[in-house]
Protein backbone atom coordinates (compact mmCIF):
# COMPACT_ATOMS: atom_id res chain seq x y z
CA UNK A 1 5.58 -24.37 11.62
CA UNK A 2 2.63 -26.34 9.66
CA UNK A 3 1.97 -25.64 6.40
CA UNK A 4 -1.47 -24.02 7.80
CA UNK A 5 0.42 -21.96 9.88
CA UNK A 6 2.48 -20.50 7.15
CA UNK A 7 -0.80 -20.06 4.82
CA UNK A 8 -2.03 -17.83 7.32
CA UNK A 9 1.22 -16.41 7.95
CA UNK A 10 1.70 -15.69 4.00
CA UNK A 11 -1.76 -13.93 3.78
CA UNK A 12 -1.15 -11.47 6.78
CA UNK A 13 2.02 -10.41 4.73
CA UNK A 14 -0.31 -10.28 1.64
CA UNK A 15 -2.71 -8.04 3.47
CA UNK A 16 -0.68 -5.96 5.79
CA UNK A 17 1.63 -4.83 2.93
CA UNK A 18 -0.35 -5.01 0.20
CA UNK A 19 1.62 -7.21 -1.99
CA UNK A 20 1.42 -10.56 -4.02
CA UNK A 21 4.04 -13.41 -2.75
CA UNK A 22 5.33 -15.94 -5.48
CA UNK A 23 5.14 -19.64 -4.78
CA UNK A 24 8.92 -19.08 -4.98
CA UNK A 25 9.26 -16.39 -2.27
CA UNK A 26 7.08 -18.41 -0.03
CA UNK A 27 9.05 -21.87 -0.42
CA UNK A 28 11.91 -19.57 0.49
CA UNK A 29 10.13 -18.05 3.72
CA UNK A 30 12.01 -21.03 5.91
CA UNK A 31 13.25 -18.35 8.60
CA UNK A 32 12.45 -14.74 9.96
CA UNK A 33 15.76 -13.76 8.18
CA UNK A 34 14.59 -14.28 4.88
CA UNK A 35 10.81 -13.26 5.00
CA UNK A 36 12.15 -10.34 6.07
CA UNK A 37 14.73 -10.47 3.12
CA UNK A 38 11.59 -11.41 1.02
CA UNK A 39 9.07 -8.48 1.85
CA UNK A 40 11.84 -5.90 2.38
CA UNK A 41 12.64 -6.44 -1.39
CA UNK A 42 9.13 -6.38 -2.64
CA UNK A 43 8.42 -3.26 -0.89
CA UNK A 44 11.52 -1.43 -1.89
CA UNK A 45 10.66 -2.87 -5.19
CA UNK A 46 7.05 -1.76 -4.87
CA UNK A 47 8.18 1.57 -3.49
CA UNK A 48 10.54 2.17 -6.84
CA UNK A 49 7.74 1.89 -9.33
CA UNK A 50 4.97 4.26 -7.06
């Protein structure tokens, strides 16, 4: 994947979910697996504090 790619990859999440990525999370976006592992916190995180 080029680093475009995974720009516009990133913002879909961003918008879709309504949520704000760290530079950290997305360096660690290198597979489905962990974007999923990635989002699925933030929104149970995200979730907790509603």
């Amino acid at each position: 994947m080029s680093s475009f790619d995974k720009v516009e990859l990133v913002m879909a999440f961003e918008d879709a979910f309504t949520i704000e990525l760290t530079d950290d999370d997305i360096e660690a976006m290198q597979s489905v697996g962990a974007a999923i592992r990635i989002l699925t916190r933030d929104l149970a995180t995200e979730g907790a504090s509603a």
